[in-house]
PDB file of N, CA and C in Angstrom:
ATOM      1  N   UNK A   1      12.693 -12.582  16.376  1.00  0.00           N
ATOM      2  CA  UNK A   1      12.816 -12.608  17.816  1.00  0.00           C
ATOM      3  C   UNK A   1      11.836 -11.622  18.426  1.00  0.00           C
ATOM      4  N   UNK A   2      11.322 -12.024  19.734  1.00  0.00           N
ATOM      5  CA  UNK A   2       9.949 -11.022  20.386  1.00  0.00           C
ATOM      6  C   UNK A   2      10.701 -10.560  21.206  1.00  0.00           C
ATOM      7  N   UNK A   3      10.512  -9.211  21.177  1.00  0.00           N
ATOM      8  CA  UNK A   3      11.114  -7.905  22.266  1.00  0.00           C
ATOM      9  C   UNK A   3      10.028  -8.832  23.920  1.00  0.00           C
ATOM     10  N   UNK A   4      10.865  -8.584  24.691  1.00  0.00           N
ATOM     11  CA  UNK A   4      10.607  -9.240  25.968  1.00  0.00           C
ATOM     12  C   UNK A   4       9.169  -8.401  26.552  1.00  0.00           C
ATOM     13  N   UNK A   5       8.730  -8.785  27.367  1.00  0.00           N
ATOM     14  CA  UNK A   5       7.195  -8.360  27.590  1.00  0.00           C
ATOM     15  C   UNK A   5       7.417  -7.236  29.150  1.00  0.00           C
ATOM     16  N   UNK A   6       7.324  -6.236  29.001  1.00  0.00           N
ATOM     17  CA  UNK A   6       7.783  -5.147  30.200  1.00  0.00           C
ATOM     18  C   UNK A   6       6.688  -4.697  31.103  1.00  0.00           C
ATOM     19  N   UNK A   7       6.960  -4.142  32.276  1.00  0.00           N
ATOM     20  CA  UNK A   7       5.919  -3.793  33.086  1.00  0.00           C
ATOM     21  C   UNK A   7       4.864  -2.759  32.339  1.00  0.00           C
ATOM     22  N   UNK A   8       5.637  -1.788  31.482  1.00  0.00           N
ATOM     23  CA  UNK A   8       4.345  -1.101  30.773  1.00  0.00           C
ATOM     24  C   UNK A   8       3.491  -1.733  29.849  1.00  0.00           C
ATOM     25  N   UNK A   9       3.978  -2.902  28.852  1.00  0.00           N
ATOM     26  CA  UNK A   9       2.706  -4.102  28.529  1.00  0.00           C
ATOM     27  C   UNK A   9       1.732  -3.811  29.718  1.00  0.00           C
ATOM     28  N   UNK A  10       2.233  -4.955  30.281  1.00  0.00           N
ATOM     29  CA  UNK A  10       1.123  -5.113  31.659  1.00  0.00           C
ATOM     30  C   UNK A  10      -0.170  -4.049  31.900  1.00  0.00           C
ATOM     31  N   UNK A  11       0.742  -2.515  32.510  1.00  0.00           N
ATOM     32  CA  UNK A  11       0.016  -1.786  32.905  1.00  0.00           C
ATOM     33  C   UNK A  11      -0.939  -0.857  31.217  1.00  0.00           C
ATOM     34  N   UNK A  12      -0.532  -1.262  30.322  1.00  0.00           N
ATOM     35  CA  UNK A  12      -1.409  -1.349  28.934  1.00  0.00           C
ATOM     36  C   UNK A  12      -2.742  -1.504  29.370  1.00  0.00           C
ATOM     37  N   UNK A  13      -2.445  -3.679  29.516  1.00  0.00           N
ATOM     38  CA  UNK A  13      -3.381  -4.259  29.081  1.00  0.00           C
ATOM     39  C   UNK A  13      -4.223  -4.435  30.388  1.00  0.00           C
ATOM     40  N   UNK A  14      -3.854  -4.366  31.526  1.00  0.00           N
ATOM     41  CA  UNK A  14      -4.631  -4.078  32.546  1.00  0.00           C
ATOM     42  C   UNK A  14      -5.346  -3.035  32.782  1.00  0.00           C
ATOM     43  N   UNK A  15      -4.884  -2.357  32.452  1.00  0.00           N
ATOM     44  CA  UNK A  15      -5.383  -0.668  32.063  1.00  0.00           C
ATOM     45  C   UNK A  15      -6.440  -0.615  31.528  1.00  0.00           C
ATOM     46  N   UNK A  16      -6.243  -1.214  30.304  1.00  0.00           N
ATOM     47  CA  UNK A  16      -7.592  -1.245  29.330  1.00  0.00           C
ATOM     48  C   UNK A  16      -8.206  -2.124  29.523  1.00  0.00           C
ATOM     49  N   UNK A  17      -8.260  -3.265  30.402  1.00  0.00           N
ATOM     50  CA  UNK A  17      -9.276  -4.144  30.776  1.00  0.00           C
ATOM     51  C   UNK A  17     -10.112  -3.622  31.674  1.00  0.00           C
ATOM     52  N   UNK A  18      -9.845  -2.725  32.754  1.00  0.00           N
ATOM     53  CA  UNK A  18     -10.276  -2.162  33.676  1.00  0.00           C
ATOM     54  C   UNK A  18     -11.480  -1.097  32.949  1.00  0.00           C
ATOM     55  N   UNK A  19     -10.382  -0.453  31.950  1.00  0.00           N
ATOM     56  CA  UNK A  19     -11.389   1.029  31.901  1.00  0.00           C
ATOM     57  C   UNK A  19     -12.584  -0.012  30.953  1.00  0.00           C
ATOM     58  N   UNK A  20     -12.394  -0.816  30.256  1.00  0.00           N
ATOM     59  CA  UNK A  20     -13.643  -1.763  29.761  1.00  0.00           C
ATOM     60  C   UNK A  20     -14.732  -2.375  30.430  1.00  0.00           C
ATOM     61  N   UNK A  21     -14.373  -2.862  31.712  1.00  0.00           N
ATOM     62  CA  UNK A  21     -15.593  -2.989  32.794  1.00  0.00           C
ATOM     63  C   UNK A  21     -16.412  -2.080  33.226  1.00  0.00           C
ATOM     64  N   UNK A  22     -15.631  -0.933  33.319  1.00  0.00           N
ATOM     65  CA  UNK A  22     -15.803   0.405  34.165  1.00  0.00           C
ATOM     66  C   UNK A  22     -17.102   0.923  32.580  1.00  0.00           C
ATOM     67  N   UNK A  23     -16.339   0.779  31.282  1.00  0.00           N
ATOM     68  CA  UNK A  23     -17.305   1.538  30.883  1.00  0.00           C
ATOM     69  C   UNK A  23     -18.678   1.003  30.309  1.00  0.00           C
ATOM     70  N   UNK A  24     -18.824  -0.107  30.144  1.00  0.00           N
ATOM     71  CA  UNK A  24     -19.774  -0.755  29.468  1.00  0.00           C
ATOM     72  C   UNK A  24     -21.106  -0.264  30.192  1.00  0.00           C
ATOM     73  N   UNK A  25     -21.012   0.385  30.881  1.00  0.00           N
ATOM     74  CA  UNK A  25     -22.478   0.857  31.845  1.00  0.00           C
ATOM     75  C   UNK A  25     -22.880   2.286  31.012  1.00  0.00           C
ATOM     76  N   UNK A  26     -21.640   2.940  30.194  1.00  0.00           N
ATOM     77  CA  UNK A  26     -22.219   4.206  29.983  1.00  0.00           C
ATOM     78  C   UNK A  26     -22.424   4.538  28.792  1.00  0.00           C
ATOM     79  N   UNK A  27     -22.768   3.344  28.013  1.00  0.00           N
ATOM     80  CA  UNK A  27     -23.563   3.303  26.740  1.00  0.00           C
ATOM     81  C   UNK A  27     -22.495   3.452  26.122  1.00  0.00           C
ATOM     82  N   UNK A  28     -22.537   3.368  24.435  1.00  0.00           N
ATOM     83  CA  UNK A  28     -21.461   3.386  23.126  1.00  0.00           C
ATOM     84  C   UNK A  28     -21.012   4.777  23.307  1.00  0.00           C
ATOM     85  N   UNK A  29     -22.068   5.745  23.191  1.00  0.00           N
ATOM     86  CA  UNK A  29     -21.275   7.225  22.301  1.00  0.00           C
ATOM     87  C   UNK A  29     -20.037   7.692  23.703  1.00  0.00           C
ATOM     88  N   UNK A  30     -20.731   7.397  25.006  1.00  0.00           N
ATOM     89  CA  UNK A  30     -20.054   7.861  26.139  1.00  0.00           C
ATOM     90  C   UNK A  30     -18.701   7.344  26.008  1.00  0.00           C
ATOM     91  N   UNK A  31     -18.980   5.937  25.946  1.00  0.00           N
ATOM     92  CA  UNK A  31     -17.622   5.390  26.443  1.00  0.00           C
ATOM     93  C   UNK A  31     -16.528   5.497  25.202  1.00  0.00           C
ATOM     94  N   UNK A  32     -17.037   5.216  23.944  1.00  0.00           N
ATOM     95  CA  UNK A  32     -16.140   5.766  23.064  1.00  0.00           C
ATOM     96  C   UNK A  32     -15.599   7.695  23.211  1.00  0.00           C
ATOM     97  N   UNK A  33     -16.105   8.271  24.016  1.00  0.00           N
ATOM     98  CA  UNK A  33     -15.596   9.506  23.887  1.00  0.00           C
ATOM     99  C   UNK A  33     -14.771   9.445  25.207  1.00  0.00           C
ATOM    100  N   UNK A  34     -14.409   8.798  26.029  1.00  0.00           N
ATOM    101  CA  UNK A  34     -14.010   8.543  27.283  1.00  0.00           C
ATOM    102  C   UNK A  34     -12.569   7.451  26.487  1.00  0.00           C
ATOM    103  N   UNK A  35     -12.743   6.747  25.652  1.00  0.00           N
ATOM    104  CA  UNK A  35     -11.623   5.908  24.958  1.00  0.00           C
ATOM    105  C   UNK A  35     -10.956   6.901  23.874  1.00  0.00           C
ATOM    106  N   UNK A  36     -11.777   8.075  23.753  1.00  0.00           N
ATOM    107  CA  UNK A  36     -10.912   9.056  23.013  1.00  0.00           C
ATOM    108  C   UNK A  36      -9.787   9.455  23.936  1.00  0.00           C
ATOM    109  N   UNK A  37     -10.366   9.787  24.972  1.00  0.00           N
ATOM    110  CA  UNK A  37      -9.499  10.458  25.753  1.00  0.00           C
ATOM    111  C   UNK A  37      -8.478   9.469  26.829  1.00  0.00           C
ATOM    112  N   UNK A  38      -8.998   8.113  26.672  1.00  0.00           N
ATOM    113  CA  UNK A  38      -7.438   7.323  26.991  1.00  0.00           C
ATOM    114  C   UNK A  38      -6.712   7.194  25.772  1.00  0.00           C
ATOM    115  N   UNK A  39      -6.820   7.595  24.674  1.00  0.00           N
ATOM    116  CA  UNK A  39      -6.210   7.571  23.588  1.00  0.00           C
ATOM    117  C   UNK A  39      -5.293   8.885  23.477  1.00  0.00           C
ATOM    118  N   UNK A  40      -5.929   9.642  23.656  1.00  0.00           N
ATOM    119  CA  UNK A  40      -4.945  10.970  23.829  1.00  0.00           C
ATOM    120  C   UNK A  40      -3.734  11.153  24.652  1.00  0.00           C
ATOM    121  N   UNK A  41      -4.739   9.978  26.246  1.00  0.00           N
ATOM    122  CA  UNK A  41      -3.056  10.189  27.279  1.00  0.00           C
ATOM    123  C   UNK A  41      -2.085   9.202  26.652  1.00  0.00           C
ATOM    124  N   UNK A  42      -2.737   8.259  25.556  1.00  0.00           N
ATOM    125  CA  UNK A  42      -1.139   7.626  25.194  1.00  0.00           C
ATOM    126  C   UNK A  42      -0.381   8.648  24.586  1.00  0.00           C
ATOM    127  N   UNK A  43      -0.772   9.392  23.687  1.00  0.00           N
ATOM    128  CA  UNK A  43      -0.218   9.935  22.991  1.00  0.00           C
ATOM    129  C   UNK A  43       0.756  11.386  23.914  1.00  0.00           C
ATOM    130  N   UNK A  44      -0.040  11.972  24.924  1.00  0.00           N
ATOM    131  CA  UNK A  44       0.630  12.917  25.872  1.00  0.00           C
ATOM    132  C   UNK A  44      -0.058  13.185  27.286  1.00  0.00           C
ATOM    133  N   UNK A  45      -0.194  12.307  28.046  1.00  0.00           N
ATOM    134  CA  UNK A  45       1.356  12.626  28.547  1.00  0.00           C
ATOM    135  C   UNK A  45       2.042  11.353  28.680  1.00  0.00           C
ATOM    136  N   UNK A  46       1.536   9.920  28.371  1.00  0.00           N
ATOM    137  CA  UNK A  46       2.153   8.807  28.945  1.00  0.00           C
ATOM    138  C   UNK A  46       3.582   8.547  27.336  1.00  0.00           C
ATOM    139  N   UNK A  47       3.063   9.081  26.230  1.00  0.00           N
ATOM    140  CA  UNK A  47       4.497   8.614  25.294  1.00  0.00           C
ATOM    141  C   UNK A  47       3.900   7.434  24.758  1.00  0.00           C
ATOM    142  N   UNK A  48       3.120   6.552  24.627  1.00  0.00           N
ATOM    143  CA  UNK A  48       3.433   5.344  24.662  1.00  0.00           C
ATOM    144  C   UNK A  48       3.694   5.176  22.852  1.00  0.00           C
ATOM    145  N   UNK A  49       4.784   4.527  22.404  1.00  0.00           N
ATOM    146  CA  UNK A  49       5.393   4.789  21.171  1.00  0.00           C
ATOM    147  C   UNK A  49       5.022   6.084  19.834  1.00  0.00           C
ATOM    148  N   UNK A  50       5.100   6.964  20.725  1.00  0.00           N
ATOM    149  CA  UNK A  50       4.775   8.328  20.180  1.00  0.00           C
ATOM    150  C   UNK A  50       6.075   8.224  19.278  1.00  0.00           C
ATOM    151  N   UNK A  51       7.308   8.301  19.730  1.00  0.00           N
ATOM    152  CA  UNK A  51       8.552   8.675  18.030  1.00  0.00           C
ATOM    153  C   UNK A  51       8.191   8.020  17.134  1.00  0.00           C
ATOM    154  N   UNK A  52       7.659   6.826  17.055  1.00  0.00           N
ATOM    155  CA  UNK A  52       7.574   5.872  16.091  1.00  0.00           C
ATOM    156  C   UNK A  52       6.106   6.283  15.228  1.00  0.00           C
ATOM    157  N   UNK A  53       5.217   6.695  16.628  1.00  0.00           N
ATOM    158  CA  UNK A  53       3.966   7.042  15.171  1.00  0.00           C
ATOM    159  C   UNK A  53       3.889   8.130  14.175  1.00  0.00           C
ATOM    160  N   UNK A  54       5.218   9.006  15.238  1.00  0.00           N
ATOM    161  CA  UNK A  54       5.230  10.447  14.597  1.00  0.00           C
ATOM    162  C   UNK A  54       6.122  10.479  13.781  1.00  0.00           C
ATOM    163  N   UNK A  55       7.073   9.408  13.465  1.00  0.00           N
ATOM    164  CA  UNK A  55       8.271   9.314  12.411  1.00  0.00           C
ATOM    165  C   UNK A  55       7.288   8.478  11.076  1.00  0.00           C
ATOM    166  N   UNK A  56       6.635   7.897  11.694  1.00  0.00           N
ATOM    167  CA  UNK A  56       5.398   6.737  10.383  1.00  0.00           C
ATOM    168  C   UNK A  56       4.671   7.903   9.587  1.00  0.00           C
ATOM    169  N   UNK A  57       4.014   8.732  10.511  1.00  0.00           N
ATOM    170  CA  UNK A  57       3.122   9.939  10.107  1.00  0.00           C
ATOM    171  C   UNK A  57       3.878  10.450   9.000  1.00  0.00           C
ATOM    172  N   UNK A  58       5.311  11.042   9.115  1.00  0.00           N
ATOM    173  CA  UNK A  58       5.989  12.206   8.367  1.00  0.00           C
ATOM    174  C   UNK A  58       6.754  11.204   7.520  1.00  0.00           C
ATOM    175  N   UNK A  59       6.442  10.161   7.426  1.00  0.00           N
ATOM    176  CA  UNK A  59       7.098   9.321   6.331  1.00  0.00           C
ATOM    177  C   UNK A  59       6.218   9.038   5.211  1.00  0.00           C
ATOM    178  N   UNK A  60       4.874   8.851   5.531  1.00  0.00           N
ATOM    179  CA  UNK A  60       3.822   8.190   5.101  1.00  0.00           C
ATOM    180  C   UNK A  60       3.215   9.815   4.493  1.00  0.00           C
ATOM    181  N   UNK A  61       3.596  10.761   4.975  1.00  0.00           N
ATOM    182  CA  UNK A  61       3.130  12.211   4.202  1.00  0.00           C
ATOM    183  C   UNK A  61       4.381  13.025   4.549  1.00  0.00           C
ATOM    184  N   UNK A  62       5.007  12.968   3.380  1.00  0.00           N
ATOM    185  CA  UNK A  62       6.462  13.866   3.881  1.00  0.00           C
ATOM    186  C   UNK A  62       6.080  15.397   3.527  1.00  0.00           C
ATOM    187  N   UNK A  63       5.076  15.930   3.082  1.00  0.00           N
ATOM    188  CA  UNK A  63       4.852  17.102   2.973  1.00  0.00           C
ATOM    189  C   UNK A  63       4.634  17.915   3.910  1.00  0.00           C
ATOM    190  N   UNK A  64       4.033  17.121   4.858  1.00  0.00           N
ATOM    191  CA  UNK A  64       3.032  17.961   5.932  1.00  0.00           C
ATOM    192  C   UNK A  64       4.212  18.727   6.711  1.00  0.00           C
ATOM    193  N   UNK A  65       3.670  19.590   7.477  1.00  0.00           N
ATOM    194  CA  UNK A  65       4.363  20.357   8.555  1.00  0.00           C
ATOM    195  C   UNK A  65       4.563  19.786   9.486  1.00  0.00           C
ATOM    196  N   UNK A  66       5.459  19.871  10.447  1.00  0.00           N
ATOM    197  CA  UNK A  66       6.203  19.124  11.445  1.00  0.00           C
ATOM    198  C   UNK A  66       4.110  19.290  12.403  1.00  0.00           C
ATOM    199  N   UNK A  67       3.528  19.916  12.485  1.00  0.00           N
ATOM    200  CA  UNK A  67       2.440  20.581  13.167  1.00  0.00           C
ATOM    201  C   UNK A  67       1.675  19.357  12.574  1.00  0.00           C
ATOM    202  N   UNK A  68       1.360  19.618  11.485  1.00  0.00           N
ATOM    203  CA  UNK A  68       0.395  18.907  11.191  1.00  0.00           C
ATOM    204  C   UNK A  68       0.805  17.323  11.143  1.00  0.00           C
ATOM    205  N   UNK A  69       1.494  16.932  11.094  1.00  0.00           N
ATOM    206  CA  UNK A  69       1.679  15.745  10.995  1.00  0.00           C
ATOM    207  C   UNK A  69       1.852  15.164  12.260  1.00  0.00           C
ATOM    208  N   UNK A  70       1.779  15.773  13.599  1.00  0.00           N
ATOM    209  CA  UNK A  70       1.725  15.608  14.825  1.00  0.00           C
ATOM    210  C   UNK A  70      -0.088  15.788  14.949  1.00  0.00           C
ATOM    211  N   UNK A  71      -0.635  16.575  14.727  1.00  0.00           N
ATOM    212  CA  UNK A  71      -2.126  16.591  14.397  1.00  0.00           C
ATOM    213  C   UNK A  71      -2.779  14.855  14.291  1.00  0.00           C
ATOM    214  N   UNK A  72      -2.125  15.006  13.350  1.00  0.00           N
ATOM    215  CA  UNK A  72      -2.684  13.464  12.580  1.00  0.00           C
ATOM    216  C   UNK A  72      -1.910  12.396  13.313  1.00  0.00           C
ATOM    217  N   UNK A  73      -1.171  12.097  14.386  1.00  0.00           N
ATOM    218  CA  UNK A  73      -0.732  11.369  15.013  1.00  0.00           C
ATOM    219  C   UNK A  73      -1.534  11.508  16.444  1.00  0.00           C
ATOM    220  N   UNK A  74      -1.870  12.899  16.780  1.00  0.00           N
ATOM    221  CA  UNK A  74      -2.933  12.587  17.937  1.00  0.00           C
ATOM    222  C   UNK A  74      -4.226  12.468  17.380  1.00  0.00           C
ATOM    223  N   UNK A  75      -4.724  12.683  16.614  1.00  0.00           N
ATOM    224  CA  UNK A  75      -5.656  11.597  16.204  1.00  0.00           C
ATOM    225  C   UNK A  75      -6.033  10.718  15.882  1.00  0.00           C
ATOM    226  N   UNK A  76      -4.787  10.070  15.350  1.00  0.00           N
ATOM    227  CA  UNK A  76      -4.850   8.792  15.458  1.00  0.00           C
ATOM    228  C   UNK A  76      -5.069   8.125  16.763  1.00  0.00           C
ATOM    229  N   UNK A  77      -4.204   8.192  18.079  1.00  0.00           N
ATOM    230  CA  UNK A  77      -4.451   7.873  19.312  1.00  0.00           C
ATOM    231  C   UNK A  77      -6.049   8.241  19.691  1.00  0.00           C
ATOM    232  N   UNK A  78      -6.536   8.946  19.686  1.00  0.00           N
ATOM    233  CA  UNK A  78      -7.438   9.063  19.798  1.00  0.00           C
ATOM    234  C   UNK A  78      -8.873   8.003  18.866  1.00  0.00           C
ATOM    235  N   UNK A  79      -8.701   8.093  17.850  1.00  0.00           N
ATOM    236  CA  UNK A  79      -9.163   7.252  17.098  1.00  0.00           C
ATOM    237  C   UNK A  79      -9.245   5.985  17.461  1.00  0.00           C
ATOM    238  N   UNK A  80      -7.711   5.247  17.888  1.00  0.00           N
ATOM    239  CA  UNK A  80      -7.337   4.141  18.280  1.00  0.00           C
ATOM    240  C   UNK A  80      -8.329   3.778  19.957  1.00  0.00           C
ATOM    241  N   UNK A  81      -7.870   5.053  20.860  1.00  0.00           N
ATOM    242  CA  UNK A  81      -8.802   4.444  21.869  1.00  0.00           C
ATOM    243  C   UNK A  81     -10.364   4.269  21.712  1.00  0.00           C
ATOM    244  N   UNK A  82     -10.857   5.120  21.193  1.00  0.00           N
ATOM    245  CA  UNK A  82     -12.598   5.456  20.976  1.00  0.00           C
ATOM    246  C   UNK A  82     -12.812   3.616  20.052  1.00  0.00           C
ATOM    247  N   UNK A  83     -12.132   3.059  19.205  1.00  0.00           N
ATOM    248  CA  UNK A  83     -12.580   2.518  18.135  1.00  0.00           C
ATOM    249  C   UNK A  83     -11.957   0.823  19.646  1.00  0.00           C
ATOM    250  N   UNK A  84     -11.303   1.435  20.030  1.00  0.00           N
ATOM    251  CA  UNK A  84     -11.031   0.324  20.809  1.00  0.00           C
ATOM    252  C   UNK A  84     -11.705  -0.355  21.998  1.00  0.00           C
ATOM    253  N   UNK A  85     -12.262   0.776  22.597  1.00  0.00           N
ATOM    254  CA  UNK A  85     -13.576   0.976  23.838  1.00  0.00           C
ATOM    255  C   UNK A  85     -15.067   0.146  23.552  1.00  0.00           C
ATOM    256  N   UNK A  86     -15.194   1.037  21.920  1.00  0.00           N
ATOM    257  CA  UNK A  86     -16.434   0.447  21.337  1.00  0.00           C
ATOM    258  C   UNK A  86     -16.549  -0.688  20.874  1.00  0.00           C
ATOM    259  N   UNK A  87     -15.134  -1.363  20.421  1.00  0.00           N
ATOM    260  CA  UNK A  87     -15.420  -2.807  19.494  1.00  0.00           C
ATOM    261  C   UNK A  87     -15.397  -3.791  20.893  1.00  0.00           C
ATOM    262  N   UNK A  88     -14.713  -2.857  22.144  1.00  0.00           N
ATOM    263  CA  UNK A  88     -14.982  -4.003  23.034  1.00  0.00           C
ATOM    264  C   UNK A  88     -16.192  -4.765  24.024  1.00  0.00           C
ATOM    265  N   UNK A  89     -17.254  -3.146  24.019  1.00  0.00           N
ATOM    266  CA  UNK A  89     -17.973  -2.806  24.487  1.00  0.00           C
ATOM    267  C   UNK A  89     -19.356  -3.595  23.997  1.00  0.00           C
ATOM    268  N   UNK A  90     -19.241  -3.390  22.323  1.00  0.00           N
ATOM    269  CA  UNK A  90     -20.520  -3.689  21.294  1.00  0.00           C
ATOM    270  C   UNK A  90     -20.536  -4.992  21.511  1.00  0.00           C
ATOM    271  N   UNK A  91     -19.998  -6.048  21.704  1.00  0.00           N
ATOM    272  CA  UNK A  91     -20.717  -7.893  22.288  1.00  0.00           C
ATOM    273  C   UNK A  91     -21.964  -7.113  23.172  1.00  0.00           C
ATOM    274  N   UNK A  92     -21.956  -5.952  24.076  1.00  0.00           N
ATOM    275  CA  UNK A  92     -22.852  -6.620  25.079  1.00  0.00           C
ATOM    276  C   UNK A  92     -24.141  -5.856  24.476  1.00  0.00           C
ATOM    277  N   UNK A  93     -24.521  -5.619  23.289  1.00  0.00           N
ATOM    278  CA  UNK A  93     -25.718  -4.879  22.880  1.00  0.00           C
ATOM    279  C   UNK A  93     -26.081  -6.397  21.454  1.00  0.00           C
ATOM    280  N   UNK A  94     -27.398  -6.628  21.669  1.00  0.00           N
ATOM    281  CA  UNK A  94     -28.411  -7.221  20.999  1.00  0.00           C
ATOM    282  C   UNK A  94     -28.070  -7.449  19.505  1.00  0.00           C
ATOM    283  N   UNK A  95     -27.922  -8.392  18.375  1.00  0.00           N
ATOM    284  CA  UNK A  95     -28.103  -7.683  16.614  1.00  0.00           C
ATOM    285  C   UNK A  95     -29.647  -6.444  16.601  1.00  0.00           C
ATOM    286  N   UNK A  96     -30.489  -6.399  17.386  1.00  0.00           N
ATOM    287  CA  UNK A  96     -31.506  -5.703  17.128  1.00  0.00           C
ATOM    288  C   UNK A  96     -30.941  -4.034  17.802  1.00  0.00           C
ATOM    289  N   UNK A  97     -30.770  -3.892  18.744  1.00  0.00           N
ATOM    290  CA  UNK A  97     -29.783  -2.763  19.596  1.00  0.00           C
ATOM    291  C   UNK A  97     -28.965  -1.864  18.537  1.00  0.00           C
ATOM    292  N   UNK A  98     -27.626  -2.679  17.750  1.00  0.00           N
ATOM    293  CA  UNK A  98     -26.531  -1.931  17.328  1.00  0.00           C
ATOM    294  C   UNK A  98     -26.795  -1.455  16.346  1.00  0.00           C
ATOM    295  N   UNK A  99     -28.028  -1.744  15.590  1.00  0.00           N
ATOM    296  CA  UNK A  99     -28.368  -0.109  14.624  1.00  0.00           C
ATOM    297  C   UNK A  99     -28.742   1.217  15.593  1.00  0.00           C
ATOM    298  N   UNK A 100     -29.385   1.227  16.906  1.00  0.00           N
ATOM    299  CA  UNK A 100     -29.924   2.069  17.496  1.00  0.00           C
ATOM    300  C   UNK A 100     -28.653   2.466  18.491  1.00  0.00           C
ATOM    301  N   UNK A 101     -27.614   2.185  18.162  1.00  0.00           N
ATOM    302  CA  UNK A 101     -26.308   2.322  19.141  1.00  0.00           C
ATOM    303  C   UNK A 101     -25.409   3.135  18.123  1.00  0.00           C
ATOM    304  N   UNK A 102     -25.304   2.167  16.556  1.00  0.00           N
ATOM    305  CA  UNK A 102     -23.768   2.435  16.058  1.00  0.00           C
ATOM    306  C   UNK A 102     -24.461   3.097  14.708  1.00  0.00           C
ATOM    307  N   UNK A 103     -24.575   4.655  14.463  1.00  0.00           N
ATOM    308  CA  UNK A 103     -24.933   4.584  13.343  1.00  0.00           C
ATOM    309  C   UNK A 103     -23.734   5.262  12.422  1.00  0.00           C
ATOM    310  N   UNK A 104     -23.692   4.491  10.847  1.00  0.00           N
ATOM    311  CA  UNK A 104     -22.460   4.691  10.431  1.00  0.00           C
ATOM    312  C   UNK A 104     -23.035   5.923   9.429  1.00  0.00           C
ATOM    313  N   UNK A 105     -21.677   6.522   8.834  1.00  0.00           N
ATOM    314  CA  UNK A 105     -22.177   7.715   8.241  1.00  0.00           C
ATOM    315  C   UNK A 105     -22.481   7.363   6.278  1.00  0.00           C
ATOM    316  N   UNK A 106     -23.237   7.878   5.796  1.00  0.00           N
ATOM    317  CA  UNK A 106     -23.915   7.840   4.674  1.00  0.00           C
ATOM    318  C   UNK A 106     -22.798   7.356   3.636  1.00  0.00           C
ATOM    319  N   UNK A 107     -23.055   6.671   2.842  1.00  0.00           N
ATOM    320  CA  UNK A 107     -21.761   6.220   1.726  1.00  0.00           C
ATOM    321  C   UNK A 107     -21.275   7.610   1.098  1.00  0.00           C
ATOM    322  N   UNK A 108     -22.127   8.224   0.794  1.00  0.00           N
ATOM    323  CA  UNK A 108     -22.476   9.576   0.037  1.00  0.00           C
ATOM    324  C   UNK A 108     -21.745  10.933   0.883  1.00  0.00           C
ATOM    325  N   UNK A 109     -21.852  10.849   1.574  1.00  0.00           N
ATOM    326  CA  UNK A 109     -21.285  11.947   3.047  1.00  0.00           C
ATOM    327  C   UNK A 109     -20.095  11.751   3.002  1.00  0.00           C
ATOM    328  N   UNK A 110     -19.090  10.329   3.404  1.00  0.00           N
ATOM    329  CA  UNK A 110     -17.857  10.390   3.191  1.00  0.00           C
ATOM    330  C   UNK A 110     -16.919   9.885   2.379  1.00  0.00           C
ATOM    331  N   UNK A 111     -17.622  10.170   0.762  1.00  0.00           N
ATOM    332  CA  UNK A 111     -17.301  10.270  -0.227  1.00  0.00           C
ATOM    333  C   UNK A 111     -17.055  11.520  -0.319  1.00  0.00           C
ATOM    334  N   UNK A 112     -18.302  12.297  -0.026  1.00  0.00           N
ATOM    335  CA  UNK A 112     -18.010  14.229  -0.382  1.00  0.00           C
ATOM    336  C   UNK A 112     -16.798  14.766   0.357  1.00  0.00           C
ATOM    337  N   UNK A 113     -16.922  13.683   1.975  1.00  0.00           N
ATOM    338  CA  UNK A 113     -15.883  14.597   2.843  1.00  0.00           C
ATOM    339  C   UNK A 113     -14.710  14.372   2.057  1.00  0.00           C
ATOM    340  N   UNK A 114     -14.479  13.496   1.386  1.00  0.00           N
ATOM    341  CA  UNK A 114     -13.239  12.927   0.864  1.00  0.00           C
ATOM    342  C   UNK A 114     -12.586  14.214  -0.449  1.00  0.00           C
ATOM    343  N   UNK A 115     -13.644  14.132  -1.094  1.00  0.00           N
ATOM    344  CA  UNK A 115     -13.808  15.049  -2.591  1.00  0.00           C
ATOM    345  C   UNK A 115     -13.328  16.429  -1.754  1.00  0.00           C
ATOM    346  N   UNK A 116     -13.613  16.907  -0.544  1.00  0.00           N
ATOM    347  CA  UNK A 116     -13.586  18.132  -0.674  1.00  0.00           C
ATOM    348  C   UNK A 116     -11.859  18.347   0.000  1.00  0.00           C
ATOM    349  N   UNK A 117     -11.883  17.414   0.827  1.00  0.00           N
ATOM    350  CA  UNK A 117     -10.507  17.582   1.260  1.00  0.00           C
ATOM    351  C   UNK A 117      -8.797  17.265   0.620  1.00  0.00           C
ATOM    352  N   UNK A 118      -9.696  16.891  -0.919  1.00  0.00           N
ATOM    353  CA  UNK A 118      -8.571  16.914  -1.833  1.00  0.00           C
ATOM    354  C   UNK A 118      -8.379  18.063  -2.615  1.00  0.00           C
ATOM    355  N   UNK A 119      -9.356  18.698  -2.821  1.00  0.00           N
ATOM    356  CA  UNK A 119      -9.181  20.089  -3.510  1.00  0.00           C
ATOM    357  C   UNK A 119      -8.209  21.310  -2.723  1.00  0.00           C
TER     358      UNK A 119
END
């Protein structure tokens, strides 16, 4: 059964349609750092299913500190808006453009970041 569709849906997805028009003028790195930060107000001050990411977080790593595992839940929001801004954004740049727009990081680089943050 589908949970019924509420005025905060709405003001979601209108929300983010808006700030998507609004940003496509201010290039990838901008507007993904501008979708960071609608990512953050989900997370505080608007709530938007914050118990649930922060109960997933401390389930999914029951070690962490009540701190850190709130850490890693606002970054996730954050993550979520920036990655959400840009995948909506990138149709309007060229196949020749999105190497000179999106550059990804070295296979080698976040392999090491990986290696080091397990030690």
């Amino acid at each position: 059964m589908t949970a019924p569709v509420t005025f905060s849906h709405y003001a979601e997805y209108y929300g983010l349609r808006g700030a998507v028009s609004a940003l496509r003028r201010l290039g990838l790195r901008r507007a993904g750092g501008i979708g960071e930060w609608i990512g953050r107000l989900g997370y505080r001050p608007l709530a938007v299913r914050r118990d649930v990411v922060e109960r997933q977080v401390r389930a999914a790593f029951p070690g962490l500190s009540v701190e850190d595992a709130n850490q890693i839940a606002v970054a996730s929001y954050e993550h979520l808006g920036r990655t959400t801004i840009e995948t909506a954004i990138l149709p309007e740049y060229s196949r020749d453009e999105v190497p000179t727009v999106a550059t990804p990081r070295p296979h080698r680089e976040v392999r090491s970041t990986l290696r080091s943050a397990r030690r």
